[in-house]
C-alpha atoms as a PDB file:
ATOM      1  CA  UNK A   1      51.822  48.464  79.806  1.00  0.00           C
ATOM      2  CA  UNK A   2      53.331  50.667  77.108  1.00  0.00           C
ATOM      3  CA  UNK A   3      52.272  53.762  76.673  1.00  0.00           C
ATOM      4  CA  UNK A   4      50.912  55.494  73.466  1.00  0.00           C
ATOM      5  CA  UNK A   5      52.231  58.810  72.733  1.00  0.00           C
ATOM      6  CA  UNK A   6      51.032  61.666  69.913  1.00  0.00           C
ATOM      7  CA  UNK A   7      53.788  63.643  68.998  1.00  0.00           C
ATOM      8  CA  UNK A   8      54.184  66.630  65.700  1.00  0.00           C
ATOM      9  CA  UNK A   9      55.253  70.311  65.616  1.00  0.00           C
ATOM     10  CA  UNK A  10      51.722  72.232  65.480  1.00  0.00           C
ATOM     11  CA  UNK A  11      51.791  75.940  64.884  1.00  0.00           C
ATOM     12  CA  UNK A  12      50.264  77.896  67.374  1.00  0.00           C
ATOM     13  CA  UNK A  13      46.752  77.978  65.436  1.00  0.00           C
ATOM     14  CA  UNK A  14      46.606  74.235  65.995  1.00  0.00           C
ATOM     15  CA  UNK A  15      47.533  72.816  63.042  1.00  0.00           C
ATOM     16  CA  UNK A  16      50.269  69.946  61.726  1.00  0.00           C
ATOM     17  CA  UNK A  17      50.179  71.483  58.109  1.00  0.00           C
ATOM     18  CA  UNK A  18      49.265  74.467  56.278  1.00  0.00           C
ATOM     19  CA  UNK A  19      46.072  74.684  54.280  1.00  0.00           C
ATOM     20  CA  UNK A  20      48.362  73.754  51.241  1.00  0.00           C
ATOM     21  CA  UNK A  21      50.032  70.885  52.788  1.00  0.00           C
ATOM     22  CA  UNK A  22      53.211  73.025  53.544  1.00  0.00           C
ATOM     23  CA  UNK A  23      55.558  72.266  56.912  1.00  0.00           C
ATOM     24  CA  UNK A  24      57.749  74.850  55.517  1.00  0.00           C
ATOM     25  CA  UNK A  25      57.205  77.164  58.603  1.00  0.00           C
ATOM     26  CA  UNK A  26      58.159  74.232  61.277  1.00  0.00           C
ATOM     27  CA  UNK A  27      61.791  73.297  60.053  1.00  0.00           C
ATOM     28  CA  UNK A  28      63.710  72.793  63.166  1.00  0.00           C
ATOM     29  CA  UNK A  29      66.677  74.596  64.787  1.00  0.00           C
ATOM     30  CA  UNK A  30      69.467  72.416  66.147  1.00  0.00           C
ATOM     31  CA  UNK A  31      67.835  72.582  69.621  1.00  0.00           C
ATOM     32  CA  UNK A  32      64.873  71.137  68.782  1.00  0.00           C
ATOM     33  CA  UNK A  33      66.519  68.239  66.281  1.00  0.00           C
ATOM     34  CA  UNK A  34      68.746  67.360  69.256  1.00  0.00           C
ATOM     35  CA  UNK A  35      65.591  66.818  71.662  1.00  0.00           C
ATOM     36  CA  UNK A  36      63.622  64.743  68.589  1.00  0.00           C
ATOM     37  CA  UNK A  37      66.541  62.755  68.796  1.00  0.00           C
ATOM     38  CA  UNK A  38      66.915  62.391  72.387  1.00  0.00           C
ATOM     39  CA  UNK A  39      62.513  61.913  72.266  1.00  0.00           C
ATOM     40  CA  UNK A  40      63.065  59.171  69.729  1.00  0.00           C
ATOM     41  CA  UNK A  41      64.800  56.826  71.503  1.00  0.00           C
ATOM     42  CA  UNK A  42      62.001  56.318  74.212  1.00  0.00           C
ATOM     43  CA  UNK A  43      60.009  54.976  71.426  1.00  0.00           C
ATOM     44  CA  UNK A  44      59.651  51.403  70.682  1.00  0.00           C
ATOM     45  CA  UNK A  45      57.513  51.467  67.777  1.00  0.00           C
ATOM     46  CA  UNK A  46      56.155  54.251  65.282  1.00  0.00           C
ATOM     47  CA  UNK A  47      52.517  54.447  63.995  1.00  0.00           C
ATOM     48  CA  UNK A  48      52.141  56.457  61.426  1.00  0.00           C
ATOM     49  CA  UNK A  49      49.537  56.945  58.506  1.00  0.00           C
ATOM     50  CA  UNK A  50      50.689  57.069  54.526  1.00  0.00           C
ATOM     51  CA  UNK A  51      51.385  60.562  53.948  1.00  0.00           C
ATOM     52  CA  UNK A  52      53.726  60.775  57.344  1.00  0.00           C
ATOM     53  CA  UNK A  53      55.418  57.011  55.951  1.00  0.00           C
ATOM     54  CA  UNK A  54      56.300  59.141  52.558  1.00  0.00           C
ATOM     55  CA  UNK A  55      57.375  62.071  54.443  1.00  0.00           C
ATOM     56  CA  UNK A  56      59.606  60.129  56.905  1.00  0.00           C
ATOM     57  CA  UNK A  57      60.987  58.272  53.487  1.00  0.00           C
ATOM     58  CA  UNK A  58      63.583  60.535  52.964  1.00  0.00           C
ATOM     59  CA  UNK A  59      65.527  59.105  56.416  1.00  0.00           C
ATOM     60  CA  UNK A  60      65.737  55.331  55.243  1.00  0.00           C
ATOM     61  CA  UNK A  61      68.272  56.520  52.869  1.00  0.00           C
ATOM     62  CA  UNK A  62      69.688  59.350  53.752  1.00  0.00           C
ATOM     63  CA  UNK A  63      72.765  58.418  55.501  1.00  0.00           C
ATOM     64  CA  UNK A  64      73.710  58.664  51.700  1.00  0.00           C
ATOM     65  CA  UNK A  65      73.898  62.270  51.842  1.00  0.00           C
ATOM     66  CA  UNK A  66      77.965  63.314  52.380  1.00  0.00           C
ATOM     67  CA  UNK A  67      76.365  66.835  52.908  1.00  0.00           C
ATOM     68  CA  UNK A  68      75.120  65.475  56.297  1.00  0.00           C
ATOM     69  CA  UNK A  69      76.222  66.587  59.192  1.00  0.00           C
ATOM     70  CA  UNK A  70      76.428  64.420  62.743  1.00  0.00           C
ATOM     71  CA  UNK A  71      73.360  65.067  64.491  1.00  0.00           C
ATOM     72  CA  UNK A  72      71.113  64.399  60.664  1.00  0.00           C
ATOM     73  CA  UNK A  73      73.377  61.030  60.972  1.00  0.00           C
ATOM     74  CA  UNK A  74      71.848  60.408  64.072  1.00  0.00           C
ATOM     75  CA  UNK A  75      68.684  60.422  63.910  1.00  0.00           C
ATOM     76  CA  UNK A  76      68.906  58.718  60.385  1.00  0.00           C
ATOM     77  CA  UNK A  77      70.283  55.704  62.235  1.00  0.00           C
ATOM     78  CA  UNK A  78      68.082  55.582  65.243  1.00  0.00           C
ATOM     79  CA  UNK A  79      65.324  55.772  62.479  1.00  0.00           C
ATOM     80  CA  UNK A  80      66.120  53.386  60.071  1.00  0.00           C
ATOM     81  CA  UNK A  81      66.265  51.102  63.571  1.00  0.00           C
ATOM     82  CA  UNK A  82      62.937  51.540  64.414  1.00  0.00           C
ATOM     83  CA  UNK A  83      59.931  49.161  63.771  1.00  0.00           C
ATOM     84  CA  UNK A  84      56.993  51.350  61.748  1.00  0.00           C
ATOM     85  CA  UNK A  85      53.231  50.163  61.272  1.00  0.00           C
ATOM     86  CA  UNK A  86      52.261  51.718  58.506  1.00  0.00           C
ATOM     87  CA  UNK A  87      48.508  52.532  57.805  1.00  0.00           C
ATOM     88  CA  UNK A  88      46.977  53.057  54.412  1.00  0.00           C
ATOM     89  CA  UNK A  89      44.275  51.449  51.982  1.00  0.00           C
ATOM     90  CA  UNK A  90      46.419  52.634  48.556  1.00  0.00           C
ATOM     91  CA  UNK A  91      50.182  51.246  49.552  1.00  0.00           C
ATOM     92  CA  UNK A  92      50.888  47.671  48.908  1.00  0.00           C
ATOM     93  CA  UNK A  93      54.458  47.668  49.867  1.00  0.00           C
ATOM     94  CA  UNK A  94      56.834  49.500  52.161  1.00  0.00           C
ATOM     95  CA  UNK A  95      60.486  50.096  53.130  1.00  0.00           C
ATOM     96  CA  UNK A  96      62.791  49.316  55.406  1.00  0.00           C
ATOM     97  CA  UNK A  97      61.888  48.064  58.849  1.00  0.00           C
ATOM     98  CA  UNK A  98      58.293  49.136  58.003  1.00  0.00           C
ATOM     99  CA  UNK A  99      55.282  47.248  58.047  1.00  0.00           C
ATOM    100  CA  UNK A 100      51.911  47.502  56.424  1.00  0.00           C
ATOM    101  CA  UNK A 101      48.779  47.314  59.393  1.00  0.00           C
ATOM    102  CA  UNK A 102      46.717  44.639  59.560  1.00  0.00           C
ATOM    103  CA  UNK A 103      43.689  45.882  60.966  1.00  0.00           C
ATOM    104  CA  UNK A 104      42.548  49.087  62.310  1.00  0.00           C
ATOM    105  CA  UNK A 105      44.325  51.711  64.560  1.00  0.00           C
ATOM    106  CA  UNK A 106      42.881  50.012  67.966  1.00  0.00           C
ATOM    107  CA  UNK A 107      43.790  46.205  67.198  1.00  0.00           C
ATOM    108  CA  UNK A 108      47.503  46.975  66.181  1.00  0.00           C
ATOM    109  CA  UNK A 109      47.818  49.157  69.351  1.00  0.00           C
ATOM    110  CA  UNK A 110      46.166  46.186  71.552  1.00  0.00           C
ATOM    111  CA  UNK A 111      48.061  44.108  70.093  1.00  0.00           C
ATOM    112  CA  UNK A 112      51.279  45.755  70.290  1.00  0.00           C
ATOM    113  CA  UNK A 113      50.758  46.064  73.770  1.00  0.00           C
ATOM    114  CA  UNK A 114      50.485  42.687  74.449  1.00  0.00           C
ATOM    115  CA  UNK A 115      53.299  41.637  72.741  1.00  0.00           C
ATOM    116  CA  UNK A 116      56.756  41.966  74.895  1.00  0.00           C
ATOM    117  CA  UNK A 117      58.561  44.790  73.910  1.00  0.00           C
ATOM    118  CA  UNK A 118      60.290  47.829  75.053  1.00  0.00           C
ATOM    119  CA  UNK A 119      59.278  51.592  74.426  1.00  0.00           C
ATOM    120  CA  UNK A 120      56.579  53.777  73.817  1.00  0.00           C
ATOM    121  CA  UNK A 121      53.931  53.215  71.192  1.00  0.00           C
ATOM    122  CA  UNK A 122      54.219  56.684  69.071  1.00  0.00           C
ATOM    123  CA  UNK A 123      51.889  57.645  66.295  1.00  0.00           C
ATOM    124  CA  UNK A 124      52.262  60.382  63.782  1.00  0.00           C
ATOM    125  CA  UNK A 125      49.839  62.009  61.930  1.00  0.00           C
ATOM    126  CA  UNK A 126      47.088  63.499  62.980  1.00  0.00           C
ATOM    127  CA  UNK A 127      44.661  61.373  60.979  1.00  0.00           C
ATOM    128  CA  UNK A 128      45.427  57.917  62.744  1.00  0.00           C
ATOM    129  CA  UNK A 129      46.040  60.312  65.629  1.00  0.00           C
ATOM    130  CA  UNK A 130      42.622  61.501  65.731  1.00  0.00           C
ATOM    131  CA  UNK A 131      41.594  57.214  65.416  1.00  0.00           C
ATOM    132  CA  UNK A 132      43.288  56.699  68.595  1.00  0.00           C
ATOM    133  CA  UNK A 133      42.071  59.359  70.622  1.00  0.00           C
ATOM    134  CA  UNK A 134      38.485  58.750  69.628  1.00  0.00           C
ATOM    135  CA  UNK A 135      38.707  55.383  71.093  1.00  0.00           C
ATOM    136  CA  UNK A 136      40.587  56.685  73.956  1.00  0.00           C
ATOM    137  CA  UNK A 137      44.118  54.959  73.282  1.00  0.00           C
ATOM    138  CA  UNK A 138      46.465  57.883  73.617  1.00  0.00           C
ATOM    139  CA  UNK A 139      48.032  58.362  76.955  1.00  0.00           C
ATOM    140  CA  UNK A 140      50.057  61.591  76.382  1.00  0.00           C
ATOM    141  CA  UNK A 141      50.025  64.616  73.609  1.00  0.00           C
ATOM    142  CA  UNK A 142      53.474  65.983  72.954  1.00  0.00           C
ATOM    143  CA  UNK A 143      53.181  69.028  70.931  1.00  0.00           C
ATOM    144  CA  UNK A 144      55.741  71.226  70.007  1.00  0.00           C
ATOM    145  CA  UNK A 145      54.204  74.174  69.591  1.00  0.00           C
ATOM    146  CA  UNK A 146      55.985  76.998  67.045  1.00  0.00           C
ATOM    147  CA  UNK A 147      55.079  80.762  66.956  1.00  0.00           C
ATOM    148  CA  UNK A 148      53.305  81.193  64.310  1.00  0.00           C
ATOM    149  CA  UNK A 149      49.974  81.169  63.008  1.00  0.00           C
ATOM    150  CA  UNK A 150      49.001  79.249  59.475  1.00  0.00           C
ATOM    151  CA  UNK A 151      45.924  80.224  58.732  1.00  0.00           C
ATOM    152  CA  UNK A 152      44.358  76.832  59.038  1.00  0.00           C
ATOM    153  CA  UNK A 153      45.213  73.032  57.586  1.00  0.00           C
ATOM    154  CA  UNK A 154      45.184  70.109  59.183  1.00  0.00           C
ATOM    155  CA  UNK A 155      44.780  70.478  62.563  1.00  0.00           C
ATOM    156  CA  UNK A 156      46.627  68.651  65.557  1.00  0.00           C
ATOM    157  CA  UNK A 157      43.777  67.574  67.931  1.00  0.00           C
ATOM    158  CA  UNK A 158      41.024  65.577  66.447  1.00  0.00           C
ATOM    159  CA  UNK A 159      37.472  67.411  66.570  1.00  0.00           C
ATOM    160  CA  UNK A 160      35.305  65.258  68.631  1.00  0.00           C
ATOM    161  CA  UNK A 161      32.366  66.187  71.109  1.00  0.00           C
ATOM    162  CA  UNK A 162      34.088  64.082  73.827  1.00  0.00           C
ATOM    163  CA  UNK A 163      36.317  66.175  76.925  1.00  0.00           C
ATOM    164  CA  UNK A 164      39.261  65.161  77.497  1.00  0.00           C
ATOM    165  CA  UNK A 165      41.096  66.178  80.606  1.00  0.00           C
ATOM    166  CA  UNK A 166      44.831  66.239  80.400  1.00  0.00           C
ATOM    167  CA  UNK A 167      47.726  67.065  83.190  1.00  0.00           C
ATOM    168  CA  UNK A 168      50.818  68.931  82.734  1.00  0.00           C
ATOM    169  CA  UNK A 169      54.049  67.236  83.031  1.00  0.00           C
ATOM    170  CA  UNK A 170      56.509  69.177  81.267  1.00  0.00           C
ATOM    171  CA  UNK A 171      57.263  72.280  79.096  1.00  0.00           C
ATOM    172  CA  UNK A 172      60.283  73.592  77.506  1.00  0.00           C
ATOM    173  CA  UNK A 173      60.967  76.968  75.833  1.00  0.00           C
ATOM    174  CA  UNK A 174      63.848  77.016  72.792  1.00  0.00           C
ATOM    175  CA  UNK A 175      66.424  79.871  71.777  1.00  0.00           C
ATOM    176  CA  UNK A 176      64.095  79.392  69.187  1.00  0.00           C
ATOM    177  CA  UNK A 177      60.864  80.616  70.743  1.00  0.00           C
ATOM    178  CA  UNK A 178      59.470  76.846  70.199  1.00  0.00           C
ATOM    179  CA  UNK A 179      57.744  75.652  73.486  1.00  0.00           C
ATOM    180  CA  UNK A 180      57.580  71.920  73.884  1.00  0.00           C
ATOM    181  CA  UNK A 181      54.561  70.757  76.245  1.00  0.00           C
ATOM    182  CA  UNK A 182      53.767  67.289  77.247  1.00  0.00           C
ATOM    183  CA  UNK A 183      50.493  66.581  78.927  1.00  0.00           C
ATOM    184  CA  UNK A 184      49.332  62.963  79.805  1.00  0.00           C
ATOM    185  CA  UNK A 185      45.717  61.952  79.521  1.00  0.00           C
ATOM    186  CA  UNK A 186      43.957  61.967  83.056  1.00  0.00           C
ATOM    187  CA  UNK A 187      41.552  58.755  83.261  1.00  0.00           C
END
């Protein structure tokens, strides 16, 4: 069965975004692009809600950049490659090899999993994340966690009265001070 995974960069006070919106504090250094490359080709399909989908936009087209350089190439191409499901109730279109959900978080994961297919199910965002987790669907939370504290925003783990007990299986410190740790779900 494939798996679901939750990945973002989260600052160390838990949160995907500032209080503002702002990401400006998680840019990556050319260690951590080179292992969200390397991540996204273990996925087989990306979940993501409508602000992620307008964020991620600016890949679809920007192998059109000369300014480029080979590793932004990349990942624009193993991007622009991948199948999206994209949620939202105010889009009525989308680009590229995108797709607007059907039905709720749950049924597109179910039925993604049914379906043959290769790769992990990832979702981004910690809105549809938080959809998932509450009905138990995520297998393993991927954060990469950067040193430094927002103030607040929109945080990475959903706020729910329900435990959930998670084991270690990896963690990686960057030049960068960034420390990547994966944890899978314990059932």
């Amino acid at each position: 069965m494939r798996s679901v995974t939750y990945s973002m960069n989260v600052s160390l006070d838990g949160c995907i975004a500032g209080p503002d919106g702002g990401l400006d504090w998680s840019g990556p250094d050319a260690d951590v692009f080179r292992w969200w490359i390397d991540d996204i080709r273990s996925v087989g399909v990306h979940l993501m809600g409508r602000r992620l989908y307008e964020t991620m936009l600016y890949w679809e087209t920007a192998d059109r950049d000369p300014s480029l350089g080979a590793p932004e190439r990349e990942w624009t191409a193993l991007w622009k490659a991948l199948p999206k499901v994209v949620f939202s109730r105010t889009l009525r279109e989308v680009e590229g090899r995108a797709r607007l959900a059907s039905g709720g978080v749950a049924e597109e994961i179910e039925r993604l999993r049914a379906e043959p297919g290769e790769g992990e199910i990832a979702i981004g965002g910690a809105t549809l994340a938080a959809e998932a987790a509450e009905a138990g669907l995520i297998d393993e939370y991927r954060a990469m966690v950067y040193p430094v504290l927002i103030g607040g925003g929109i945080p990475f783990f959903p706020r729910s009265e329900r435990r959930v007990d998670l084991e270690l299986l990896e963690t990686r410190t960057f030049n960068s001070r960034v420390v990547y740790l994966r944890h899978r779900v314990v059932r």
